[in-house]
Structure formats: C-alpha cells, structure tokens
N, C-alpha and C. Protein backbone atom coordinates (compact mmCIF):
# COMPACT_ATOMS: atom_id res chain seq x y z
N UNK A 1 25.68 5.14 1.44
CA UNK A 1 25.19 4.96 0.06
C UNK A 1 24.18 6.07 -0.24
N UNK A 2 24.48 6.85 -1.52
CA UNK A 2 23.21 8.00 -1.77
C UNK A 2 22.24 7.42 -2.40
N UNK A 3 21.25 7.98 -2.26
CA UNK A 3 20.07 7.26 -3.03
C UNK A 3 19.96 7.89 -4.63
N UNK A 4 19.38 6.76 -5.04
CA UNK A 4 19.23 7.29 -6.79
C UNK A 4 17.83 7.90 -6.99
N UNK A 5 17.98 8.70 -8.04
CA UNK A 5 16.86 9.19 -8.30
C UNK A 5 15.76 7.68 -8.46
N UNK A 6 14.56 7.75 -8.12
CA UNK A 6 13.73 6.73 -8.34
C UNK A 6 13.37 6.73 -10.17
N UNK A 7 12.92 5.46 -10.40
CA UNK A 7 12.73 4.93 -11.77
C UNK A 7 11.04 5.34 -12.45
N UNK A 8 10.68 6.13 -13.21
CA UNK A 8 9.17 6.45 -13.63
C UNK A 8 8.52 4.85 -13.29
N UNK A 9 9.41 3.98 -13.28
CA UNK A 9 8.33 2.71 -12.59
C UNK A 9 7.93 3.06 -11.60
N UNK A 10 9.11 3.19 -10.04
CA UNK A 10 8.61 3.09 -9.20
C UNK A 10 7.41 4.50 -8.82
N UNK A 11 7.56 5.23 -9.34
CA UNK A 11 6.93 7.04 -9.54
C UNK A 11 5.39 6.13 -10.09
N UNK A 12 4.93 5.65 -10.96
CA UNK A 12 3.93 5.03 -11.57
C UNK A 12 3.29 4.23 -10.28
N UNK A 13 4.24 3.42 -9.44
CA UNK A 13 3.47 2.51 -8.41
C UNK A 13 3.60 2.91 -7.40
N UNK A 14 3.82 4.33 -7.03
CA UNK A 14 3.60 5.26 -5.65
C UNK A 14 2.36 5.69 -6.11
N UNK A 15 2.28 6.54 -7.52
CA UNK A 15 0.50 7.15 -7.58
C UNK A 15 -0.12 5.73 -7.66
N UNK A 16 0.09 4.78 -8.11
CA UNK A 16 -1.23 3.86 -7.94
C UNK A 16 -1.54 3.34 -6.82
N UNK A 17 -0.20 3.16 -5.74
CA UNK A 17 -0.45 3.03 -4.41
C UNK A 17 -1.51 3.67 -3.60
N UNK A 18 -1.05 5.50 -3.81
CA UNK A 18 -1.65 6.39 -3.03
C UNK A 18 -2.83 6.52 -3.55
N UNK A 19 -3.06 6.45 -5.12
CA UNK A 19 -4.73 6.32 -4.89
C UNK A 19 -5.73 5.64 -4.85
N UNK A 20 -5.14 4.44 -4.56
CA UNK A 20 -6.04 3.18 -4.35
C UNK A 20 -6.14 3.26 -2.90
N UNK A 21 -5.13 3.48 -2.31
CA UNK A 21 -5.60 3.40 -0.65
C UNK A 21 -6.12 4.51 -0.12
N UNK A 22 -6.17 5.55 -1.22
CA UNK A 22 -7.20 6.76 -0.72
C UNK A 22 -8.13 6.51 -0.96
N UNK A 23 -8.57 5.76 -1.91
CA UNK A 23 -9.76 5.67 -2.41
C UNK A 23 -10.62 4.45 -1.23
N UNK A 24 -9.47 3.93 -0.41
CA UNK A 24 -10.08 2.69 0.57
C UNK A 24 -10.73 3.83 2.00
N UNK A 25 -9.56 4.67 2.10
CA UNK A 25 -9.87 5.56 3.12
C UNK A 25 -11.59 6.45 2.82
N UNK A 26 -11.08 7.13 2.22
CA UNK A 26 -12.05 8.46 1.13
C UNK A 26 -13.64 7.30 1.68
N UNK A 27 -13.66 6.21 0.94
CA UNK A 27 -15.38 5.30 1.47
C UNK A 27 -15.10 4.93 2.51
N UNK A 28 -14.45 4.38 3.86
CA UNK A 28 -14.78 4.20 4.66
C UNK A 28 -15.69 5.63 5.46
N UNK A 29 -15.23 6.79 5.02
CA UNK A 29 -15.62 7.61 5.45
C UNK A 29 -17.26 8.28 5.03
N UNK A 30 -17.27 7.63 3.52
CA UNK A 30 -18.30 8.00 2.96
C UNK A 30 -19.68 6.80 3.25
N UNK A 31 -19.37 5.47 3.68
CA UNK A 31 -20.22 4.85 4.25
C UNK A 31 -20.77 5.31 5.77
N UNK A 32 -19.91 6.00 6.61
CA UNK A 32 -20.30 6.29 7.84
C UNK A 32 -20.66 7.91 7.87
N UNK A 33 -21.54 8.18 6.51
CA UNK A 33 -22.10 9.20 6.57
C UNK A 33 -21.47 10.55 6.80
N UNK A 34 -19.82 10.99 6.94
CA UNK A 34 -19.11 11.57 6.96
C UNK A 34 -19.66 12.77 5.80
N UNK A 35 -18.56 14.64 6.32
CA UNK A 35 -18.19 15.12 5.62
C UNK A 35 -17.02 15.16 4.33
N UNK A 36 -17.28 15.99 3.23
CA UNK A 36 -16.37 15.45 2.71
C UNK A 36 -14.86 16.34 3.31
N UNK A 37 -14.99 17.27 4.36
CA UNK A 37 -13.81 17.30 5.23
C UNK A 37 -12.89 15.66 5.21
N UNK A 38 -14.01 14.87 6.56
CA UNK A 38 -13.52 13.72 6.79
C UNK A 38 -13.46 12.62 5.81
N UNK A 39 -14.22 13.00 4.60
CA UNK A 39 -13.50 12.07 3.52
C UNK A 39 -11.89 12.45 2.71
N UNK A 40 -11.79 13.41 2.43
CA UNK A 40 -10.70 14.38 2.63
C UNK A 40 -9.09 13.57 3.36
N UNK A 41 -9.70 14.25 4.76
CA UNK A 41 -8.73 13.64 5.95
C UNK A 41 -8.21 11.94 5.49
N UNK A 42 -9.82 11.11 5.40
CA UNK A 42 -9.63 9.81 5.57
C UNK A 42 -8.52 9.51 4.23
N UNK A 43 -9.08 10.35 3.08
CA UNK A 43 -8.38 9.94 1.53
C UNK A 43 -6.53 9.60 2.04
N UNK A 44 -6.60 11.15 2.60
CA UNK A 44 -5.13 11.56 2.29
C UNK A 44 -4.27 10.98 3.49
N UNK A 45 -5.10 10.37 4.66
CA UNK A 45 -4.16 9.70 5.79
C UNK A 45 -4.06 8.43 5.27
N UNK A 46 -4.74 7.67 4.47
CA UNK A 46 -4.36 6.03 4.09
C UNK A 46 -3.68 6.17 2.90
N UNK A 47 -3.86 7.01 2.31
CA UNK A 47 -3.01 6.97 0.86
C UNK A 47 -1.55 7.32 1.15
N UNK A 48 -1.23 8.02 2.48
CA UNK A 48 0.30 8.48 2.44
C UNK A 48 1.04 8.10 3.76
N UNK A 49 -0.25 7.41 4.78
CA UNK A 49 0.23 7.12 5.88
C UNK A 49 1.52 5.93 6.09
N UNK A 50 1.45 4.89 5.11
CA UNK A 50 2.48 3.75 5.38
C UNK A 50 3.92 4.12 4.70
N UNK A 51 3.58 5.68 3.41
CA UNK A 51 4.77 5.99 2.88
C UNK A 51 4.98 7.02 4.44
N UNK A 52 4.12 7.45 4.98
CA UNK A 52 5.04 8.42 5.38
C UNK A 52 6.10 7.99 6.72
N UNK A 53 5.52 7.66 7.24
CA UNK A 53 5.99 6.36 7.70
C UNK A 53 7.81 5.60 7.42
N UNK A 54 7.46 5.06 6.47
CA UNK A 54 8.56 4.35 5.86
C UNK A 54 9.48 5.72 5.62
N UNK A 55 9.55 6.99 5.14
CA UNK A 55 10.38 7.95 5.09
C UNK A 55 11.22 8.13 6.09
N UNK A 56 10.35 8.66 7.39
CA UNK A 56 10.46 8.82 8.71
C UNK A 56 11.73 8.12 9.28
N UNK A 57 11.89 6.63 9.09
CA UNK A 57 12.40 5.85 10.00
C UNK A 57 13.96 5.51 8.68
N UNK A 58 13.23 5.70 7.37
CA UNK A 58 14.69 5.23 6.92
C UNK A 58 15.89 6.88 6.36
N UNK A 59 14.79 7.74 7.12
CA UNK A 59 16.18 9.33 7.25
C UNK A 59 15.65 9.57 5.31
N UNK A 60 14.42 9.56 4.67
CA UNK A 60 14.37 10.02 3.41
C UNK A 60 12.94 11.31 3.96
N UNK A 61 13.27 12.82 2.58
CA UNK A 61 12.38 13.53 2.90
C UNK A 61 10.78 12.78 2.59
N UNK A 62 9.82 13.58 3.27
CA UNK A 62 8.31 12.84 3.34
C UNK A 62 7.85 12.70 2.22
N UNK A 63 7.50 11.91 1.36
CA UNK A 63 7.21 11.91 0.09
C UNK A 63 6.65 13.18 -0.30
N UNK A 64 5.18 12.99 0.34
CA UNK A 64 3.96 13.69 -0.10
C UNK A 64 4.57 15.34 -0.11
N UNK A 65 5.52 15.51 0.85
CA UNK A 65 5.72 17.05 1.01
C UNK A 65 6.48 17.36 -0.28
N UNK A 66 7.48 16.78 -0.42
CA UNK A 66 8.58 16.90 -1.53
C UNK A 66 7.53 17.08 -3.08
N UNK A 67 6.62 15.96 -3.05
CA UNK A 67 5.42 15.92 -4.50
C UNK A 67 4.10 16.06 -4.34
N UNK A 68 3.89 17.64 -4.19
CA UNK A 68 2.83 18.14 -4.29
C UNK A 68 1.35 17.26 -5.23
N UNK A 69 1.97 16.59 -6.36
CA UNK A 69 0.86 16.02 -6.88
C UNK A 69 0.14 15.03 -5.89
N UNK A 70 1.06 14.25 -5.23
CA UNK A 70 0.27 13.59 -4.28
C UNK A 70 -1.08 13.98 -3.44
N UNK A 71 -1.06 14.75 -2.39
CA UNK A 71 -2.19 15.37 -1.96
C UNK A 71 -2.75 15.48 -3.16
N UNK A 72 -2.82 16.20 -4.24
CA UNK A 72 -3.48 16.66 -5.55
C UNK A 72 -4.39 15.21 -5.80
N UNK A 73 -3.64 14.36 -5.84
CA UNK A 73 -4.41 12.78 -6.17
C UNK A 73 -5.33 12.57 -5.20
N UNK A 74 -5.05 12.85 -3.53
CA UNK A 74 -5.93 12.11 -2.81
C UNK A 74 -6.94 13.11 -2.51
N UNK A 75 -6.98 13.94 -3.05
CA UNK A 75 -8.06 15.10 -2.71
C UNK A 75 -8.89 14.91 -4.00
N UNK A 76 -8.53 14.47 -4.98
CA UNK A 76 -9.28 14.08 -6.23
C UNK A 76 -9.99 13.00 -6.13
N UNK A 77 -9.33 11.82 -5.31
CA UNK A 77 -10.03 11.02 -4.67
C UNK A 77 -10.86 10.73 -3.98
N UNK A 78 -10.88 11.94 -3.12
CA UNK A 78 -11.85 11.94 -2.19
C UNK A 78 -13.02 12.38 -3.11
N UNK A 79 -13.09 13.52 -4.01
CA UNK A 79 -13.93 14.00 -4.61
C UNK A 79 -14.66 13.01 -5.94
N UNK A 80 -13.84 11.69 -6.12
CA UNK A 80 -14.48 11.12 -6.73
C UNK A 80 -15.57 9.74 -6.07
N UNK A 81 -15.30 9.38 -4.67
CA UNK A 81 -16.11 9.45 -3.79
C UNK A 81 -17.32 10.01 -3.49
N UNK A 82 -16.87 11.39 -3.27
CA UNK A 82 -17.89 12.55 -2.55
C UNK A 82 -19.16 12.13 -3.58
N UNK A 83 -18.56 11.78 -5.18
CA UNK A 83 -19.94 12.06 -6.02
C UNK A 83 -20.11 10.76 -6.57
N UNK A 84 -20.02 9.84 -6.02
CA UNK A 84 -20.45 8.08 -6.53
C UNK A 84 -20.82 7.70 -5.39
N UNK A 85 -21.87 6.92 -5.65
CA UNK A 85 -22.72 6.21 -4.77
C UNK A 85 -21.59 4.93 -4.12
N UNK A 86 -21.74 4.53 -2.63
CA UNK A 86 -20.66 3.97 -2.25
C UNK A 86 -20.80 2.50 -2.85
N UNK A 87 -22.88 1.89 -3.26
CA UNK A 87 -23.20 0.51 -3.74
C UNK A 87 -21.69 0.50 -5.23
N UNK A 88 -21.39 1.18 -5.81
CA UNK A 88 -20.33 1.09 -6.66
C UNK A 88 -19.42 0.05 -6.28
N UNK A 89 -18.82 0.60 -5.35
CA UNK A 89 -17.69 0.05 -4.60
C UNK A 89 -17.71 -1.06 -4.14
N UNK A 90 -18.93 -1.82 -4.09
CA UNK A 90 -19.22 -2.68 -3.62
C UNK A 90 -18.68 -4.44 -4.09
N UNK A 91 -18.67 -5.19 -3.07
CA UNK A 91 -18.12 -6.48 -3.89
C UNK A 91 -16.43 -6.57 -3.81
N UNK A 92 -15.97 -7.74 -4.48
CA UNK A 92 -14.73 -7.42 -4.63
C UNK A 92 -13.68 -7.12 -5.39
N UNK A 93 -14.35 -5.99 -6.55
CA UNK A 93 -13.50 -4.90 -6.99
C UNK A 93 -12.68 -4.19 -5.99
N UNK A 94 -13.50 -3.46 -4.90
CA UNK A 94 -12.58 -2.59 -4.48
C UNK A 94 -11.36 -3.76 -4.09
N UNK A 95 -11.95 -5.05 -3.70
CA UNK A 95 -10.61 -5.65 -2.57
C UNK A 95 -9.79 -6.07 -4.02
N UNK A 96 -10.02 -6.36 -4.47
CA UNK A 96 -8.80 -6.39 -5.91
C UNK A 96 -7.81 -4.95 -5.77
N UNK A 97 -8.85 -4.28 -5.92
CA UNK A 97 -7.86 -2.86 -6.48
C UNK A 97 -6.63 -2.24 -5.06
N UNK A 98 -7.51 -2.83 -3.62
CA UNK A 98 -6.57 -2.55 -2.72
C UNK A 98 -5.46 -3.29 -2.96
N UNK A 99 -5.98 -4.91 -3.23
CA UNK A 99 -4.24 -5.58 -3.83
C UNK A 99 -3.60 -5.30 -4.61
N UNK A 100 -3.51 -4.43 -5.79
CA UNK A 100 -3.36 -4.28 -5.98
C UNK A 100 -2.29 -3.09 -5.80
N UNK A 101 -2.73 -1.88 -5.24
CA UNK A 101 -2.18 -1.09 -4.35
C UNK A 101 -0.99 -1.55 -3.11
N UNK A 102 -1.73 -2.48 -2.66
CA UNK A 102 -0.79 -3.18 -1.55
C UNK A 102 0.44 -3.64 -2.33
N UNK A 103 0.80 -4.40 -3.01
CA UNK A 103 1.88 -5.24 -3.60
C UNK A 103 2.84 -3.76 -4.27
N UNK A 104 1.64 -3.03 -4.98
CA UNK A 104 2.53 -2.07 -5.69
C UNK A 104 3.52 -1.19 -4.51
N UNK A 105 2.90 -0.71 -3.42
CA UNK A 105 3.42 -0.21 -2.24
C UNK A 105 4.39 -1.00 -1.49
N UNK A 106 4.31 -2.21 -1.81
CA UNK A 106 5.40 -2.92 -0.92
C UNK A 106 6.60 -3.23 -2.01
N UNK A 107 6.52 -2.83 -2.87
CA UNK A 107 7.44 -3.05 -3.82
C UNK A 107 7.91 -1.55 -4.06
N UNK A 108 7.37 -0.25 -4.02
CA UNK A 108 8.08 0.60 -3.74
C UNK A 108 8.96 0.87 -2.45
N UNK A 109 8.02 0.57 -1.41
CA UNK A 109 8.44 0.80 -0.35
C UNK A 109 9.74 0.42 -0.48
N UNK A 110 9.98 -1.10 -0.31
CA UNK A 110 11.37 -1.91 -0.17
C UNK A 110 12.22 -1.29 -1.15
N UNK A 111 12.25 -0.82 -2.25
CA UNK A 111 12.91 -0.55 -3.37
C UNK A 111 13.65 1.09 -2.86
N UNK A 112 13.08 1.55 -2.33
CA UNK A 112 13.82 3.08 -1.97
C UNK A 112 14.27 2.70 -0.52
N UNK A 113 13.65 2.01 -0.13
CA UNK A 113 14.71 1.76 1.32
C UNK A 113 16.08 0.96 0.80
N UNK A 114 15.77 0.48 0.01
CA UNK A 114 17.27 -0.06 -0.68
C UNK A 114 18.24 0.95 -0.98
N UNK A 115 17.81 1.61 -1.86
CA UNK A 115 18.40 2.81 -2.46
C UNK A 115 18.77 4.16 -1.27
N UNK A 116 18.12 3.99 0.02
CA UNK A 116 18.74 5.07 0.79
C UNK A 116 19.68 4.13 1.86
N UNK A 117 20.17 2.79 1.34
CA UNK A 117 21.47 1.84 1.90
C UNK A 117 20.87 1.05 3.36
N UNK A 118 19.37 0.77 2.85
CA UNK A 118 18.76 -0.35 4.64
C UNK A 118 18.68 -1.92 3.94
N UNK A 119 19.83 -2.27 5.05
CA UNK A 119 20.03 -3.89 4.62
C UNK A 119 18.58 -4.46 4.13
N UNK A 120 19.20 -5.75 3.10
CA UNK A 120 18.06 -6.25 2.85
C UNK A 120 16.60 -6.48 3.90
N UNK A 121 16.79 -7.39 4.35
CA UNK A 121 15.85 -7.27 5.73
C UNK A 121 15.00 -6.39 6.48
N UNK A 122 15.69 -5.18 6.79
CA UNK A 122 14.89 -4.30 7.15
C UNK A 122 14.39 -3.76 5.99
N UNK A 123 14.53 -3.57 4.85
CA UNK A 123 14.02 -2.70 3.61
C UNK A 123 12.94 -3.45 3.04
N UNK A 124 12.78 -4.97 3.53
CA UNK A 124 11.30 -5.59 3.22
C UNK A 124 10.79 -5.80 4.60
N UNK A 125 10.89 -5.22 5.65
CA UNK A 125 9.83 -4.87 6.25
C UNK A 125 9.54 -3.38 6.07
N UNK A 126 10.43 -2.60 5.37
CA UNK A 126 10.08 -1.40 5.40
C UNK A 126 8.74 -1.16 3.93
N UNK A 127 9.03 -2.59 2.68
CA UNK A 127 7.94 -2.60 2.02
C UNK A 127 6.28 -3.01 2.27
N UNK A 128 6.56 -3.92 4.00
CA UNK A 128 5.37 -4.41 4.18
C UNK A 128 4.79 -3.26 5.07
N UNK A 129 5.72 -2.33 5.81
CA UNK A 129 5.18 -1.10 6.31
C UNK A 129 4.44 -0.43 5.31
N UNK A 130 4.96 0.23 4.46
CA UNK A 130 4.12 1.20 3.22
C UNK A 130 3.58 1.07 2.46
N UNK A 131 2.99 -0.60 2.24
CA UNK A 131 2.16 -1.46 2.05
C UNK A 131 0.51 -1.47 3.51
N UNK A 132 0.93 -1.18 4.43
CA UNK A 132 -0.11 -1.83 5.21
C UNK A 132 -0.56 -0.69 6.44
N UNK A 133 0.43 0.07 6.68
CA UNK A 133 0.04 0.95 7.81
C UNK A 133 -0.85 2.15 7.81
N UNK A 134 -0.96 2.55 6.54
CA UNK A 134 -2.16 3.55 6.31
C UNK A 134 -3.18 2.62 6.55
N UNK A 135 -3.70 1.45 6.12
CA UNK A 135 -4.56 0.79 6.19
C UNK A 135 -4.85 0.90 7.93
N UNK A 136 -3.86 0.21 8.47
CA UNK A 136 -4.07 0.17 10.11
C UNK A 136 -4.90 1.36 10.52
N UNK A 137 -3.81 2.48 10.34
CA UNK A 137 -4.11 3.70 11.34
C UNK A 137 -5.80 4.25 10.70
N UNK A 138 -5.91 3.80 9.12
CA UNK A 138 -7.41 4.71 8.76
C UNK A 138 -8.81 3.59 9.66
N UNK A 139 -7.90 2.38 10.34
CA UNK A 139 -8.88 1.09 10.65
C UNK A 139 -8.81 1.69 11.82
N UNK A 140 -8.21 2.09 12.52
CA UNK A 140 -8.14 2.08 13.97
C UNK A 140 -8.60 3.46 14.61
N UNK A 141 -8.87 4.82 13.27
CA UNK A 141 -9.25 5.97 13.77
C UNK A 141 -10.85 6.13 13.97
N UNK A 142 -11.19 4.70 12.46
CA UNK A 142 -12.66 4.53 12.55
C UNK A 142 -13.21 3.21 13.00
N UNK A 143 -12.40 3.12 14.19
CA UNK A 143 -12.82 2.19 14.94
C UNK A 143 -13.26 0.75 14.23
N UNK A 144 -12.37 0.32 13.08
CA UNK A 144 -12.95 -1.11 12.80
C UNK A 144 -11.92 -2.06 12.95
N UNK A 145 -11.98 -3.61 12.32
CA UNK A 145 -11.06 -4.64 12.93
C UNK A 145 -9.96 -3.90 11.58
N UNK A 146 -8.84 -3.95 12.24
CA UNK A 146 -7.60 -3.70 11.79
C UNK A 146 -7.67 -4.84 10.40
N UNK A 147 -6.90 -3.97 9.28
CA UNK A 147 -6.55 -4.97 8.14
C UNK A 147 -6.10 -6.39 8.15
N UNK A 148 -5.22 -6.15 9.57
CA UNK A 148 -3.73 -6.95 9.94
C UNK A 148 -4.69 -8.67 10.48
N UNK A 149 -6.14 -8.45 10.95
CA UNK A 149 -7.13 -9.49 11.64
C UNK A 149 -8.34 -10.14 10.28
N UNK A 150 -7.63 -9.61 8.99
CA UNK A 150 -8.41 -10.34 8.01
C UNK A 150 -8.38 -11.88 7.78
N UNK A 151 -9.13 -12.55 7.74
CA UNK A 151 -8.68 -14.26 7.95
C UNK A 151 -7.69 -14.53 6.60
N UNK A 152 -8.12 -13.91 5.52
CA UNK A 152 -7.07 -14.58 4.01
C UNK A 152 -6.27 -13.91 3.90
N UNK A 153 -5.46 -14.43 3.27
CA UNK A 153 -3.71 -13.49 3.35
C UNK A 153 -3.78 -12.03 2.73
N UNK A 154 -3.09 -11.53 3.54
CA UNK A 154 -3.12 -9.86 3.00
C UNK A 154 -1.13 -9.31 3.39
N UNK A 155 -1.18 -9.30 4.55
CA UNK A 155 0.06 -8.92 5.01
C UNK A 155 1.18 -9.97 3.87
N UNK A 156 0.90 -11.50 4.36
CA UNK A 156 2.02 -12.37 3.23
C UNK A 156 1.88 -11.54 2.32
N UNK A 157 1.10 -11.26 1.38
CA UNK A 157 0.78 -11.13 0.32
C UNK A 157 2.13 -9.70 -0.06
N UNK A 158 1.74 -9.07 0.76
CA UNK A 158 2.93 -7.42 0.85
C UNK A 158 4.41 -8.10 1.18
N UNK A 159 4.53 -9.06 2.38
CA UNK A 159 5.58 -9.76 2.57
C UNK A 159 6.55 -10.49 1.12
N UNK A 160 5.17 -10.99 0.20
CA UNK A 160 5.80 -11.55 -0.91
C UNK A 160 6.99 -10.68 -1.64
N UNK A 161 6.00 -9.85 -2.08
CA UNK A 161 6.49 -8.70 -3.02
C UNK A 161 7.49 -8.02 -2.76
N UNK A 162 7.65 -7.40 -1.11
CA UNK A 162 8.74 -7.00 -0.83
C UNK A 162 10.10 -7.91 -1.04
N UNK A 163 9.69 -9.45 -0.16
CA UNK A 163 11.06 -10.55 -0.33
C UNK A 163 11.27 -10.36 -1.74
N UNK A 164 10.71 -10.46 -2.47
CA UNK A 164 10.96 -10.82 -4.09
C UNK A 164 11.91 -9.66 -4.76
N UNK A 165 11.35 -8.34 -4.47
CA UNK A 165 12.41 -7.10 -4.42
C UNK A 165 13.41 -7.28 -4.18
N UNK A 166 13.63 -7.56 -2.68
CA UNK A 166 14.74 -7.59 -2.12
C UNK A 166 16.13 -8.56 -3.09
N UNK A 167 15.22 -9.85 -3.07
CA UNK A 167 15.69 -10.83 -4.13
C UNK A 167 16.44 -11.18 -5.40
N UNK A 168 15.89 -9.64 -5.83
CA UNK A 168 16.27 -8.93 -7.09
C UNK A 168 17.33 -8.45 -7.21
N UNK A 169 17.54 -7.45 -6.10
CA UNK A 169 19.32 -7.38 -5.83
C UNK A 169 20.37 -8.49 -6.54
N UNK A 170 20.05 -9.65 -5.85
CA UNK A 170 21.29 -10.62 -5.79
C UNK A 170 21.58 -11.15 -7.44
N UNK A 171 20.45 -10.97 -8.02
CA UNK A 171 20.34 -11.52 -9.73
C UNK A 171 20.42 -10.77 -10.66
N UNK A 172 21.34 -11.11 -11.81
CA UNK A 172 21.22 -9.87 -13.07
C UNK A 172 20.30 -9.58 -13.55
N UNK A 173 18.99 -8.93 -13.33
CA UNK A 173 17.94 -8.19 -13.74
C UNK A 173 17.46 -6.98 -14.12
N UNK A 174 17.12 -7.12 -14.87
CA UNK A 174 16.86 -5.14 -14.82
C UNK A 174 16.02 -4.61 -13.77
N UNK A 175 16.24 -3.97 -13.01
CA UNK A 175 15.26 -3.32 -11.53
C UNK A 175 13.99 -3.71 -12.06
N UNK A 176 13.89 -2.54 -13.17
CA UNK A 176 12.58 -2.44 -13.52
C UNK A 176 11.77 -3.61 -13.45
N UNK A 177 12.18 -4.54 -14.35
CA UNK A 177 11.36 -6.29 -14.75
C UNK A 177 11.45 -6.82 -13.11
N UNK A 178 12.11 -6.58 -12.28
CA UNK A 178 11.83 -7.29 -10.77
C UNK A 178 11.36 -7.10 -10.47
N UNK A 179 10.62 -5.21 -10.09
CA UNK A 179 9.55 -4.54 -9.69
C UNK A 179 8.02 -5.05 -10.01
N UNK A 180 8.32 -5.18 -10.89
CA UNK A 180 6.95 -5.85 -11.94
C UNK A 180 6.39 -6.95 -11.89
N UNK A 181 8.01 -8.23 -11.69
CA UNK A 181 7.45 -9.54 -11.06
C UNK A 181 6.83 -9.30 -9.78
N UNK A 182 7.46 -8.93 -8.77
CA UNK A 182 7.59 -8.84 -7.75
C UNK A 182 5.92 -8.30 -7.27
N UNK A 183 5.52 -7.25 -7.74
CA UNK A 183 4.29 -7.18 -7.82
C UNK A 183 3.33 -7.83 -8.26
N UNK A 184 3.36 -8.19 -9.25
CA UNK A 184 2.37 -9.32 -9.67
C UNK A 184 2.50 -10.81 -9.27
N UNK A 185 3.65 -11.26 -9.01
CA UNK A 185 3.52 -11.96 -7.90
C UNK A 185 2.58 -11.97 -6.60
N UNK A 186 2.66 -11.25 -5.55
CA UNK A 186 2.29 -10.34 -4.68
C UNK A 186 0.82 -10.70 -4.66
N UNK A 187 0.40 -9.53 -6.46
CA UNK A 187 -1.20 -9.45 -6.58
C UNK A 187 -1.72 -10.39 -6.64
N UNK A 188 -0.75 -11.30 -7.27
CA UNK A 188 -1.32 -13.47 -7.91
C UNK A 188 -1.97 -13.75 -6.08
N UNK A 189 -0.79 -13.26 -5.94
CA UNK A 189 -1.19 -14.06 -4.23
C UNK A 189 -2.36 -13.93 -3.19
N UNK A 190 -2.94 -12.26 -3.70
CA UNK A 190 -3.61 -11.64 -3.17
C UNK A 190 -4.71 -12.27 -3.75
N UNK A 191 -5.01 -12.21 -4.89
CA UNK A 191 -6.11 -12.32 -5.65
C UNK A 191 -6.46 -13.91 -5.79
N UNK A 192 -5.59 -15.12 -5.59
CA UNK A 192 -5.86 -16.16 -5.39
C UNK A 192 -6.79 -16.43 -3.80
N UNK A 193 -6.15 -15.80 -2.49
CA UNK A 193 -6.22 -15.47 -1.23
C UNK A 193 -8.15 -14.98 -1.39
N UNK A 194 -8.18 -13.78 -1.97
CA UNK A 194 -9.66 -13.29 -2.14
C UNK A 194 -10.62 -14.36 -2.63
N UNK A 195 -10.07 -14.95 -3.98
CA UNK A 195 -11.43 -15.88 -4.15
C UNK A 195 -11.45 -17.19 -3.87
N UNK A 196 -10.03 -17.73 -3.15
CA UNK A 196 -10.51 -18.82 -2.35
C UNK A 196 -10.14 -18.98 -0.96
N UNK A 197 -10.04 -17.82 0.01
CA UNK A 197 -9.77 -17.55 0.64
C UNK A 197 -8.94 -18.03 1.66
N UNK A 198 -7.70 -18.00 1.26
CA UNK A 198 -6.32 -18.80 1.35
C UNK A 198 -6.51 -18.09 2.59
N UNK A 199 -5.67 -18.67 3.85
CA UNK A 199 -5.36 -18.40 4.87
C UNK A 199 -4.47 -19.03 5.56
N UNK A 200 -3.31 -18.45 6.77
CA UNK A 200 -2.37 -19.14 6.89
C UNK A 200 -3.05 -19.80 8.05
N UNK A 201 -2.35 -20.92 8.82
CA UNK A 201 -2.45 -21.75 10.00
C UNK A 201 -2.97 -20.84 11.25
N UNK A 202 -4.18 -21.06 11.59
CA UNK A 202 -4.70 -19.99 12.85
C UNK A 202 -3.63 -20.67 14.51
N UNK A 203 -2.66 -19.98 15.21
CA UNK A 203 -2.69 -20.31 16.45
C UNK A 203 -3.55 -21.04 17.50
N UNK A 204 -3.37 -22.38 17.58
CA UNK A 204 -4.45 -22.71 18.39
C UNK A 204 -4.78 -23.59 19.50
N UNK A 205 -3.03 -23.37 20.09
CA UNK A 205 -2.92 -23.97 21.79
C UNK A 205 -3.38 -22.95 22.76
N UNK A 206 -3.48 -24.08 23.85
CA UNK A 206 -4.49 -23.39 24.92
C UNK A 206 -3.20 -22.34 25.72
C-alpha cells in the first residue's frame, strides 16, 4: 500500500505536537540551569524523538529531515524559553498543553502508520510511540522519573486517541472529523486525569 500525501490536518497536529513537546524539553533544561546549547538539544530531541522513532520502524523518510520547518519550530522554541522566566510555566498549563500535544501525536502517529499499510494494531502502538517516547528519552537523559511512572493517566490517554483512529477506518467518516474526535477525546481524558487525578489500578501482589 503507498502512502498518501498527509491531510493539512494531520501537518497542523505534527507542528503542534513538536512544539509543545519542545517546549516540555527546551524547560526541563532551562530549570537545571542549562545552556541554551542544551536547551536547544533538549527542544529538538523531545519534539521529534517519538516521530522519529515511529518513521524508523514503519520504513517512512524521518520527518524532521524531509521538513526543514520542523527544527525551525524547535529552535524557536527553545528561544522562547531561553527568554521567559521558567515561574511562567508553572502549574498546570504546561501539563494541559503537553496533553494536548500527546493526543495530537498519537493521532498522527497512528494515522501515517496506517497510510504506509501497518495493520491496525501495530499503527496504534505506533501512535502511543510518537505520542510518548521523546518524553521518555528527554526523562531519562536528565535523569528524572520517566513520564511512563506518572500516577494519573497519561500513556491511556495516547492509547485512547490512537484506538479511536484506528477505529475510524472501519466507519464512514471523513478522516479528518476522526482525527479531531479522536484527539479530543484523548485530551477529555487527559485533562479529566490532571484535575482529578484519575489513575488506573496500581499492581499490588506480593
């Protein structure tokens, strides 16, 4: 199956992806007193790490290389960082705006792994990948608890959005309007999760 050109939707919820999770990277770096080198680095490895990723494994070229604007975004990012105080960021705006990002990313993700012919199944884990793995790797370079060990739902939350994609297939819909549920779905989930801090069943035999 060839892949289709992607939809200015999904093009709209790759930049909002990549610069919301640069913008998660870009302050972790700027709280730990970093250059803006390593705010830089941090912007542009979480903003493109879970797409790049997801390229890699389903045989599509690397996003970011193919669309130069990308880097362009997370280097703008970083620089809008470099010059705001990090107390800004503070609270849970930013964690909104990452859900935001997250759902939108897992709903691209899954949506072009469709389109380059990866069964349903794998193409929504391939949305909860490019949804979540920049997050990991920018958690794990600066040594903090991984996204994946947050107590309220975050991963479901990417899980949603992708199933719901996937979902979309089987029903007469217009792509577009699935993309859209599918995300805001997702964000409902996220953003319910944040302020009452939904959490699934903790493991808890000996």
């Amino acid at each position: 199956m060839n892949a289709e050109v992607l939809t200015p939707v999904l093009d709209w919820l790759d930049l909002a992806g990549v610069a919301i999770f640069a913008l998660t990277g870009a302050l972790v770096a700027a709280r730990e007193k970093q250059t803006f080198v390593t705010l830089a680095f941090f912007a542009l490895l979480t903003g493109v790490g879970g797409g790049t990723v997801r390229d890699l494994l389903i045989g599509a070229p690397v996003f970011w290389i193919e669309d130069g604007l990308v880097a362009v975004v997370c280097l703008a990012i970083a620089l809008l960082a470099w010059f705001t105080p990090t107390r800004w960021w503070d609270g849970k705006l930013l964690d909104v705006a990452d859900g935001l990002g997250l759902t939108a990313y897992a709903v691209l993700g899954t949506a072009k792994a469709l389109q380059y012919g990866v069964p349903p199944v794998p193409a929504a884990v391939m949305g909860v990948v490019t949804g979540t793995v920049g997050g990991i790797i920018r958690d794990v370079i600066a040594g903090r608890p991984s996204i994946l060990m947050r107590p309220e739902l975050y991963v479901t939350a990417a899980a949603l959005s992708a199933t719901l994609t996937v979902a979309g297939e089987f029903v007469p819909v217009a792509r577009s309007a699935v993309w859209v549920i599918a995300a805001t779905c997702g964000f409902g989930l996220r953003l319910a999760a944040i302020q009452w801090k939904l959490s699934l069943p903790a493991y808890e035999r000996d």
